[in-house]
Protein backbone atom coordinates (compact mmCIF):
# COMPACT_ATOMS: atom_id res chain seq x y z
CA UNK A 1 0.00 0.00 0.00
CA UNK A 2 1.57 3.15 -1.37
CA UNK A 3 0.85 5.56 1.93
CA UNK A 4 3.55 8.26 0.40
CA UNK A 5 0.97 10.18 -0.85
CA UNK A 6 -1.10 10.42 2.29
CA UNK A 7 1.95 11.29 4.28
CA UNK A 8 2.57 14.52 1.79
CA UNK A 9 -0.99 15.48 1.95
CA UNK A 10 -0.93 15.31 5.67
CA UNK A 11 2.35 17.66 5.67
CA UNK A 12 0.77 19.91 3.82
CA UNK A 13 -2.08 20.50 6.12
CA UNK A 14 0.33 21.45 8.73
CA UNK A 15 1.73 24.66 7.10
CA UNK A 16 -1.10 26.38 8.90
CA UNK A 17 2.05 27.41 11.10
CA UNK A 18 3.44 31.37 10.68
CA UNK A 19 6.85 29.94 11.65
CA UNK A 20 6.87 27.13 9.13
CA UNK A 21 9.09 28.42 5.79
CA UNK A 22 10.23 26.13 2.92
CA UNK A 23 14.25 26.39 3.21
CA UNK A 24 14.71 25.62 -0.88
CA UNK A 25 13.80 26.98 -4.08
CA UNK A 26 11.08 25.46 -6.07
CA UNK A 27 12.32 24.59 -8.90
CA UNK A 28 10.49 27.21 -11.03
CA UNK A 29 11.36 30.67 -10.25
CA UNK A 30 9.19 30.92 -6.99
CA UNK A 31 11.47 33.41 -5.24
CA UNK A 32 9.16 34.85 -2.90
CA UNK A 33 8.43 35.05 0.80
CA UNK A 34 5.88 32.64 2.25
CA UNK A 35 3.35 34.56 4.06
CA UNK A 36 0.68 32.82 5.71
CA UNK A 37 -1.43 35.52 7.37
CA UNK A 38 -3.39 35.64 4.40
CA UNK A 39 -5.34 32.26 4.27
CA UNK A 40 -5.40 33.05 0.62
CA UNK A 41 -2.18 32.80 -0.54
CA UNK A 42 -1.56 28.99 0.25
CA UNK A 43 -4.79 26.93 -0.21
CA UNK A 44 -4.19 23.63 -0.08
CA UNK A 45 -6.82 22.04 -2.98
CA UNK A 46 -7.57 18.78 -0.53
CA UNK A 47 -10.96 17.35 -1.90
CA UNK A 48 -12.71 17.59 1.55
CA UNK A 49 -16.16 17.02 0.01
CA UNK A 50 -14.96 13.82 -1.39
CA UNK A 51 -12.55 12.63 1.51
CA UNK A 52 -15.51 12.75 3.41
CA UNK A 53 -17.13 9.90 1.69
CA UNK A 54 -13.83 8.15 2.41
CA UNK A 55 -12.02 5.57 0.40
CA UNK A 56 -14.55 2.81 1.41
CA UNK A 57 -17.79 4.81 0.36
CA UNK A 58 -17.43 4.37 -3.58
CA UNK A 59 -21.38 3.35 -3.66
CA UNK A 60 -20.71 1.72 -6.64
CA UNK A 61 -17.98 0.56 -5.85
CA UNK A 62 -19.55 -1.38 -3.03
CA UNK A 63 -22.32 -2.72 -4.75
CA UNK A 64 -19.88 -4.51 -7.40
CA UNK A 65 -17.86 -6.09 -4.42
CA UNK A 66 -20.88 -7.90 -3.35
CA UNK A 67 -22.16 -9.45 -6.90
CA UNK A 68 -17.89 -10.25 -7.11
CA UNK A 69 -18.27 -11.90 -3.79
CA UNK A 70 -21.68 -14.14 -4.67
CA UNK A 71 -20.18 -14.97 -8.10
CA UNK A 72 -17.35 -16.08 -6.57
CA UNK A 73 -18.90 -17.98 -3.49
CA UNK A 74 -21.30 -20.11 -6.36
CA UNK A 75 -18.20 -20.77 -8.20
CA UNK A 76 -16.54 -22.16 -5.02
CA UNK A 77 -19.06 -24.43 -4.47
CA UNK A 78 -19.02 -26.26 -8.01
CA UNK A 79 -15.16 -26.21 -8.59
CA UNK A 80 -14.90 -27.68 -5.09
CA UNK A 81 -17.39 -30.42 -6.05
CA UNK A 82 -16.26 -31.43 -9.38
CA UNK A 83 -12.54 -31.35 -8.04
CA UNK A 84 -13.18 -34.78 -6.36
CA UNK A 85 -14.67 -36.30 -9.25
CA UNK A 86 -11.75 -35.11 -11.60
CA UNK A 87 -8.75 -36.52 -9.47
CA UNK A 88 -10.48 -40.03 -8.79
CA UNK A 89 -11.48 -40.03 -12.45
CA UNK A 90 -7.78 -39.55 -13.33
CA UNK A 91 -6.60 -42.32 -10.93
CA UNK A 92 -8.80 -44.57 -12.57
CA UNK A 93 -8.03 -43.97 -16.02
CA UNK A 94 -4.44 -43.56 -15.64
CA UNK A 95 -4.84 -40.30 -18.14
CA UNK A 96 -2.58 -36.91 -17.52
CA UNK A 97 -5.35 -34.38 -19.28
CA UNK A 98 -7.89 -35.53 -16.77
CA UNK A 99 -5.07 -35.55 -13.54
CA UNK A 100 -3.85 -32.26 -15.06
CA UNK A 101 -7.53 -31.10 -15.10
CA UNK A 102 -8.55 -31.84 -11.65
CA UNK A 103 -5.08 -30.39 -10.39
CA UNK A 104 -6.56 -26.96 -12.16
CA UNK A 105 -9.79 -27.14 -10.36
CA UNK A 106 -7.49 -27.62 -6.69
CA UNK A 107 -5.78 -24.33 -8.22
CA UNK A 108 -9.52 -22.76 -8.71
CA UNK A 109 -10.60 -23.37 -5.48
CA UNK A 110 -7.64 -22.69 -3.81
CA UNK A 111 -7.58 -19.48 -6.10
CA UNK A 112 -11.65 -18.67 -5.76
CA UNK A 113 -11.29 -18.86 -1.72
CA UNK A 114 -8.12 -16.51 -1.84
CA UNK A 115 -10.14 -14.22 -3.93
CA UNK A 116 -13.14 -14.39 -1.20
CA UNK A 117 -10.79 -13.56 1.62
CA UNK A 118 -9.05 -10.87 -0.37
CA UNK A 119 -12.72 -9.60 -0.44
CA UNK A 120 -13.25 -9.87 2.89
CA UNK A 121 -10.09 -8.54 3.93
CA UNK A 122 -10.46 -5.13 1.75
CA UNK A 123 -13.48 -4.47 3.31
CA UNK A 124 -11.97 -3.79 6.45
CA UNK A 125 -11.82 0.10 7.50
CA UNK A 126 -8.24 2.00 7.22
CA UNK A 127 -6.91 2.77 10.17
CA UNK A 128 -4.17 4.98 11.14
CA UNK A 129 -1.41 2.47 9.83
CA UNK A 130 -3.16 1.65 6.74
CA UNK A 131 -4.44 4.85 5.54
CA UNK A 132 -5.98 3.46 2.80
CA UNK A 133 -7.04 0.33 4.37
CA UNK A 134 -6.32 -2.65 2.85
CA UNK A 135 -7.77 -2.56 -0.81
CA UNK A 136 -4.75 -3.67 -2.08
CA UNK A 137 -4.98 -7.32 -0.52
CA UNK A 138 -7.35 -8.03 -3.70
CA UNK A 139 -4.23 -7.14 -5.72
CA UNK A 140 -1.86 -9.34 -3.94
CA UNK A 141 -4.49 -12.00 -4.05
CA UNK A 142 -4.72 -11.16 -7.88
CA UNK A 143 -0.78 -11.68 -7.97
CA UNK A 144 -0.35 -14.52 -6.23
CA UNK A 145 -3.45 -16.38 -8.58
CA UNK A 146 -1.11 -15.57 -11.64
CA UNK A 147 2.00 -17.14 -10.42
CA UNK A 148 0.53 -20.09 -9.23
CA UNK A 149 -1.47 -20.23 -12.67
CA UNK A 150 2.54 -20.10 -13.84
CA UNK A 151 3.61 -23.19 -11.44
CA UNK A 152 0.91 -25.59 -12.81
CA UNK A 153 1.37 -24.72 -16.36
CA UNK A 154 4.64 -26.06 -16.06
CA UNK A 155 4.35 -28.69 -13.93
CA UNK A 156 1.85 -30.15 -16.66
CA UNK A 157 4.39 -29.21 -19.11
CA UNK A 158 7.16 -31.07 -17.39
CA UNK A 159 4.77 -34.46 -17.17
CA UNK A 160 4.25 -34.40 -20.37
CA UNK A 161 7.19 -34.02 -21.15
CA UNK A 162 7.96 -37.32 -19.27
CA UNK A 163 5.16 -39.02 -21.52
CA UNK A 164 6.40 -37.90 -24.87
CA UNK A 165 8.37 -40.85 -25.36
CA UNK A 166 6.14 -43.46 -24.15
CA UNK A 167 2.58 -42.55 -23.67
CA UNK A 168 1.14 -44.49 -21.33
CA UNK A 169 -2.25 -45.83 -22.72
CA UNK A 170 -5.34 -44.12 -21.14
CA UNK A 171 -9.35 -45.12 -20.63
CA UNK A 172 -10.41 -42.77 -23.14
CA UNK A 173 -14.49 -43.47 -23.05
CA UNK A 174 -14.41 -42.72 -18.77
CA UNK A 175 -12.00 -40.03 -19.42
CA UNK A 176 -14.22 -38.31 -22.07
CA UNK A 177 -17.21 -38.29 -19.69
CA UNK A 178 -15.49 -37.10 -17.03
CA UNK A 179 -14.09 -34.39 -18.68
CA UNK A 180 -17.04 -33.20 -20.07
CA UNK A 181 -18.55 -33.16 -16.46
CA UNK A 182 -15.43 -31.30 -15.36
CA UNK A 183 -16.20 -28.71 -18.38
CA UNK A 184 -20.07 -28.13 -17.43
CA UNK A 185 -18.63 -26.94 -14.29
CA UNK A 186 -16.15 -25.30 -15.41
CA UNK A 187 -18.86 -23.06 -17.63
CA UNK A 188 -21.42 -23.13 -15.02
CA UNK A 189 -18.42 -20.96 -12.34
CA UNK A 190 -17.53 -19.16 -15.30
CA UNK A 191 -20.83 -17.99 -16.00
CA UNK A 192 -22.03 -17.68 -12.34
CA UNK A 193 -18.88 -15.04 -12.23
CA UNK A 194 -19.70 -13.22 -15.70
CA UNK A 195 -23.50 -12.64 -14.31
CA UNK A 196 -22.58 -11.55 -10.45
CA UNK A 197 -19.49 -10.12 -10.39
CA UNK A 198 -16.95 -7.85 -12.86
CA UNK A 199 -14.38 -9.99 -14.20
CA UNK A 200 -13.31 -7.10 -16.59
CA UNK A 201 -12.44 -4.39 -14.29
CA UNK A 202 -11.46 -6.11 -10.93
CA UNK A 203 -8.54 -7.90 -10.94
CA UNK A 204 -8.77 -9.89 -8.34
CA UNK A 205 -12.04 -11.56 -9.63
CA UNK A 206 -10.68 -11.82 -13.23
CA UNK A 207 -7.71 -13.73 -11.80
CA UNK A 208 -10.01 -16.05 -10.45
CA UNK A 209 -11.67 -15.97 -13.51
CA UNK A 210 -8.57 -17.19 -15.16
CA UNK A 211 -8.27 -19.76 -13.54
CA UNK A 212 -11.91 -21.45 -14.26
CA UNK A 213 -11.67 -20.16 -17.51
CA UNK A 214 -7.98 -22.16 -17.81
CA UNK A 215 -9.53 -25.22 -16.55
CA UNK A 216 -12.25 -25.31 -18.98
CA UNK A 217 -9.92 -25.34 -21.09
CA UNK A 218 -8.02 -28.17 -19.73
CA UNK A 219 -11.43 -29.98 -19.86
CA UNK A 220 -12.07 -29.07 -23.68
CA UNK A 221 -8.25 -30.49 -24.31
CA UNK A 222 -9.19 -33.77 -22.44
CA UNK A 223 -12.25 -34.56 -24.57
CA UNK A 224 -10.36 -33.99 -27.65
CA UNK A 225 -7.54 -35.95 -26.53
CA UNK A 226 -10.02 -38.47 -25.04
CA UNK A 227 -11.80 -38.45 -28.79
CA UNK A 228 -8.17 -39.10 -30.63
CA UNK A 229 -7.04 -41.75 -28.50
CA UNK A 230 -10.56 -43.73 -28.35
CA UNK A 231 -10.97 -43.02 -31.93
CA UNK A 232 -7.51 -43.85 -33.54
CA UNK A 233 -5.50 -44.99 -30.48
CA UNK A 234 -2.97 -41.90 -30.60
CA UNK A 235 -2.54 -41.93 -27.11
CA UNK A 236 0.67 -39.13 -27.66
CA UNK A 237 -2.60 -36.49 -28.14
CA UNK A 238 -2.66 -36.73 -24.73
CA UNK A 239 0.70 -34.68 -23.65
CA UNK A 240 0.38 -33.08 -26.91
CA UNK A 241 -2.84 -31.31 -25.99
CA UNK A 242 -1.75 -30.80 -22.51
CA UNK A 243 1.17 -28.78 -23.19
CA UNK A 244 -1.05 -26.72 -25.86
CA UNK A 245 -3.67 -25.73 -23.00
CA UNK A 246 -1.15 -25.24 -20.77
CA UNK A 247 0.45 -22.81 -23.00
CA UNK A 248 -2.93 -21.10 -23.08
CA UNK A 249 -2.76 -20.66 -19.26
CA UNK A 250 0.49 -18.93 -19.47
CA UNK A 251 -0.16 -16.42 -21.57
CA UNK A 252 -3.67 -15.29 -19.32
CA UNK A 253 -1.31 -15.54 -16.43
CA UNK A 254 0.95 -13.27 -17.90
CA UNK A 255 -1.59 -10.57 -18.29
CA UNK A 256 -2.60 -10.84 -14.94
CA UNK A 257 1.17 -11.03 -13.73
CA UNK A 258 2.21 -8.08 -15.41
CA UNK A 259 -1.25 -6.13 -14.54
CA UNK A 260 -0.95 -6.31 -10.83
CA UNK A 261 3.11 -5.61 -10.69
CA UNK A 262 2.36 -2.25 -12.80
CA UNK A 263 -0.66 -1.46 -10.25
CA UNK A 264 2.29 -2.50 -6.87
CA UNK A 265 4.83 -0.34 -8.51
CA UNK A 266 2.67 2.64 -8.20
CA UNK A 267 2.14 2.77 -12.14
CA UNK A 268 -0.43 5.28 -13.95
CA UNK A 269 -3.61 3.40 -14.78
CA UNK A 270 -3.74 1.81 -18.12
CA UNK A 271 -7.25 3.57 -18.95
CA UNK A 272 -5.99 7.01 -18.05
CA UNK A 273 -3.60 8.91 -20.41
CA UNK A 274 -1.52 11.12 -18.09
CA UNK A 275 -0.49 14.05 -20.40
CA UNK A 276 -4.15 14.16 -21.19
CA UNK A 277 -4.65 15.16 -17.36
CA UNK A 278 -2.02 17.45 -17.22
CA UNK A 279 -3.50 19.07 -20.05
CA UNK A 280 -6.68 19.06 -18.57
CA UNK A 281 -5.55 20.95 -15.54
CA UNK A 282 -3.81 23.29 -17.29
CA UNK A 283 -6.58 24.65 -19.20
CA UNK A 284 -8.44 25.94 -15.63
CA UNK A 285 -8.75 29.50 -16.09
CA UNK A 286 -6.04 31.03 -13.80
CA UNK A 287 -3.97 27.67 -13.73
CA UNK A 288 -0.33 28.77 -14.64
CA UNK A 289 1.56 25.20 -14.19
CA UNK A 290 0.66 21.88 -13.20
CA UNK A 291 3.36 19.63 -11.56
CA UNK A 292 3.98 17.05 -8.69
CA UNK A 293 1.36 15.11 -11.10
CA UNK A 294 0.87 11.85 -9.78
CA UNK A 295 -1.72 9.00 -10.72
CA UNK A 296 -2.15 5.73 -9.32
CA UNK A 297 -4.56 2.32 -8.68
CA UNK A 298 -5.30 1.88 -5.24
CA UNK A 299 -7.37 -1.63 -5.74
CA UNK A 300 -9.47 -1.99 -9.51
CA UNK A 301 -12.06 0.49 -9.88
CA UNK A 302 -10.87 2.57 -7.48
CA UNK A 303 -7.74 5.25 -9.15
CA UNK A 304 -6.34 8.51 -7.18
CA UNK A 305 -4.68 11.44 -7.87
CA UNK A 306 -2.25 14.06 -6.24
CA UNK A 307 -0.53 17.37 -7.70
CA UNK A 308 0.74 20.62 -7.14
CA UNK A 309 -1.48 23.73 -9.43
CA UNK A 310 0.55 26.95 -9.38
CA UNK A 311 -2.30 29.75 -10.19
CA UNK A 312 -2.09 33.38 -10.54
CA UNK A 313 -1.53 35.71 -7.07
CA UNK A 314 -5.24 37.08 -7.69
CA UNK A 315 -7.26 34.13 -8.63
CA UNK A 316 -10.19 33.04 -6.74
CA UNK A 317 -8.20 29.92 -5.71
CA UNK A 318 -11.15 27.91 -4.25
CA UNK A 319 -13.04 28.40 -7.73
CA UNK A 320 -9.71 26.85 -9.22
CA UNK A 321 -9.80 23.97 -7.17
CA UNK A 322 -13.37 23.29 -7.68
CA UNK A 323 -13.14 23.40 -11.36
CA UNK A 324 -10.07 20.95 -11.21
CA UNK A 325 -11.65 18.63 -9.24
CA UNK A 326 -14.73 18.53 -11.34
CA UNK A 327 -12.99 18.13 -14.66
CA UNK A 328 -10.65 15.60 -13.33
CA UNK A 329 -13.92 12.92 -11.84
CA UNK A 330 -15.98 13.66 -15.02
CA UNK A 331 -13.31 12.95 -17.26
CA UNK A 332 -11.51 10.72 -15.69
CA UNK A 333 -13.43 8.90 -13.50
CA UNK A 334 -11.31 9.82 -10.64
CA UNK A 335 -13.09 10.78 -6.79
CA UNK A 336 -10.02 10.57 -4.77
CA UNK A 337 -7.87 13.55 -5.80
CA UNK A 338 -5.72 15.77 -3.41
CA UNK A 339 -4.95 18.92 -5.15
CA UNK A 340 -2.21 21.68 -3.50
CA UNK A 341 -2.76 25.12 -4.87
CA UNK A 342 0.08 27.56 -5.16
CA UNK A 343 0.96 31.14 -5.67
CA UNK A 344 3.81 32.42 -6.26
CA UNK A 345 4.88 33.21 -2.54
CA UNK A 346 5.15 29.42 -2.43
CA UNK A 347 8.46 27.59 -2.35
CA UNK A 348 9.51 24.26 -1.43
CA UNK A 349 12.13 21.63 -1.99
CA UNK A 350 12.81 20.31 -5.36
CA UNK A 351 10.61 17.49 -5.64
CA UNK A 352 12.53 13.74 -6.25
CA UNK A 353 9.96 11.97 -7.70
């Protein structure tokens, strides 16, 4: 949880103080006194109207968490279910699709029950340590679904691997049925977690996601295989078709992988084009530079936004700040912003980042 941000806005709050000066040049050509008996010439643009809803009272926000938490809950239930009827199926028929299969539905539940927690978890309130509570467990939950997504991909990889050379001969007819079984689950947790929750724009659900969607198509690969080998007796379709799902998995886990580091490492949203919000900013009537500029994904759905406007000494600075912030949510789609306003009597340290 990226609390930097919090920790400036909170220092800026405090310059209420006559005594307090900044010691260094801005580094624009700020090189004036910083007087604060006039409550006008350093207004610090800190969306009050929206920190008052708080991070946790995104109305919308909410309601989507529950539908993600129901379609996750019914998915649960049937991955859990046909789990147990994949493995013994695959100890009966000696086959590695149908093995590999059930070992993607332990994954899914393992990953769907994460995902619940992660839930759970974000829903608690911040707190003085966690200033933004603890949204971000969905994205370590998300994170955590894509590497182990990465694991079983090539541990299936690796066994068939082992069976390229000799491929063991497999019960194709029980296999078939059981797969299909396993793939009418599959679809049924898929589809329970299209209709409740939003696996497009919460990551933690679409990881989930992922991984039923993966294992459906493990279960499509062990019919076909199933198919060849009871139909021509190439039992070799077997690894082959398990390494070509597999390789299906990685690439989805990859996405989600790469999505969640980029969200960790503080990176600007992938929806939001940053020079377009500068821009934005900058045309405020009275706006003279924008800097400090920083954008950033809390959890999914949920983006903020922090940065410094340097206005003209005789603009109505409240009207500036009002403006910015209502450009910035309609636009952008962003409620949490925390916007400093300065004049030119303003001057602080060069900024490192």
């Amino acid at each position: 949880m990226d609390e930097r941000k919090g920790s400036r806005s909170l220092a800026t709050d405090k310059h209420s103080d006559p005594a307090h000066s900044h010691p260094h040049d801005h580094t624009r050509d700020h090189d004036h006194t910083h007087d604060h008996d006039d409550p006008h010439d350093h207004t610090h643009g800190h969306d009050h109207h929206h920190h008052h809803h708080g991070l946790g009272g995104h109305h919308h926000h909410d309601a989507n968490r529950e539908g993600n938490k129901k379609g996750l809950m019914i998915a649960l239930i049937i991955t859990a279910t046909i789990m147990v009827l994949e493995f013994a199926g695959g100890l009966l028929t000696n086959s590695l699709a149908l093995l590999s299969d059930s070992g993607h539905m332990l994954s899914d539940a393992s990953s769907l029950a994460l995902s619940l927690v992660a839930f759970w978890f974000a829903a608690r309130p911040a707190s003085p340590s966690k200033t933004y509570g603890f949204y971000r467990f969905e994205i370590l939950a998300a994170l955590f679904n894509g590497v182990t997504l990465f694991l079983i991909a090539g541990f299936i990889m690796w066994e068939a691997y082992q069976r390229f050379n000799e491929p063991p001969e497999v019960s194709s007819l029980p296999m078939i049925l059981i797969a299909s079984v396993g793939l009418l689950a599959n679809l049924l947790s898929a589809y329970a977690l299209i209709r409740k929750g939003d696996v497009k724009n919460n990551l933690n659900l679409r990881s989930a996601y992922l991984h039923v969607l993966g294992d459906a198509l493990g279960s499509v690969g062990a019919v076909a295989a199933g198919i060849l080998m009871l139909a021509f007796g190439w039992y070799i379709a077997d690894p082959i078709i398990s390494v070509l799902v597999s390789l299906l998995i990685l690439r989805s886990a990859w996405g989600v992988i790469k999505h969640t580091v980029h969200i960790l490492m503080e990176g600007t949203p992938a929806t939001i084009d940053r020079e377009k919000v500068s821009a934005t900013l900058a045309s405020v009537p009275g706006v003279l530079d924008v800097h400090d500029l920083h954008i950033w994904t809390i959890t999914s759905g949920m983006d903020s936004l922090s940065c410094h406007l340097l206005v003209a000494d005789d603009t109505d600075q409240q009207a500036v700040l009002q403006q910015a912030l209502g450009l910035i949510e309609k636009k952008f789609k962003i409620e949490h912003a925390t916007i400093q306003i300065e004049t030119s009597a303003i001057r602080h340290s060069e900024l490192k980042v």
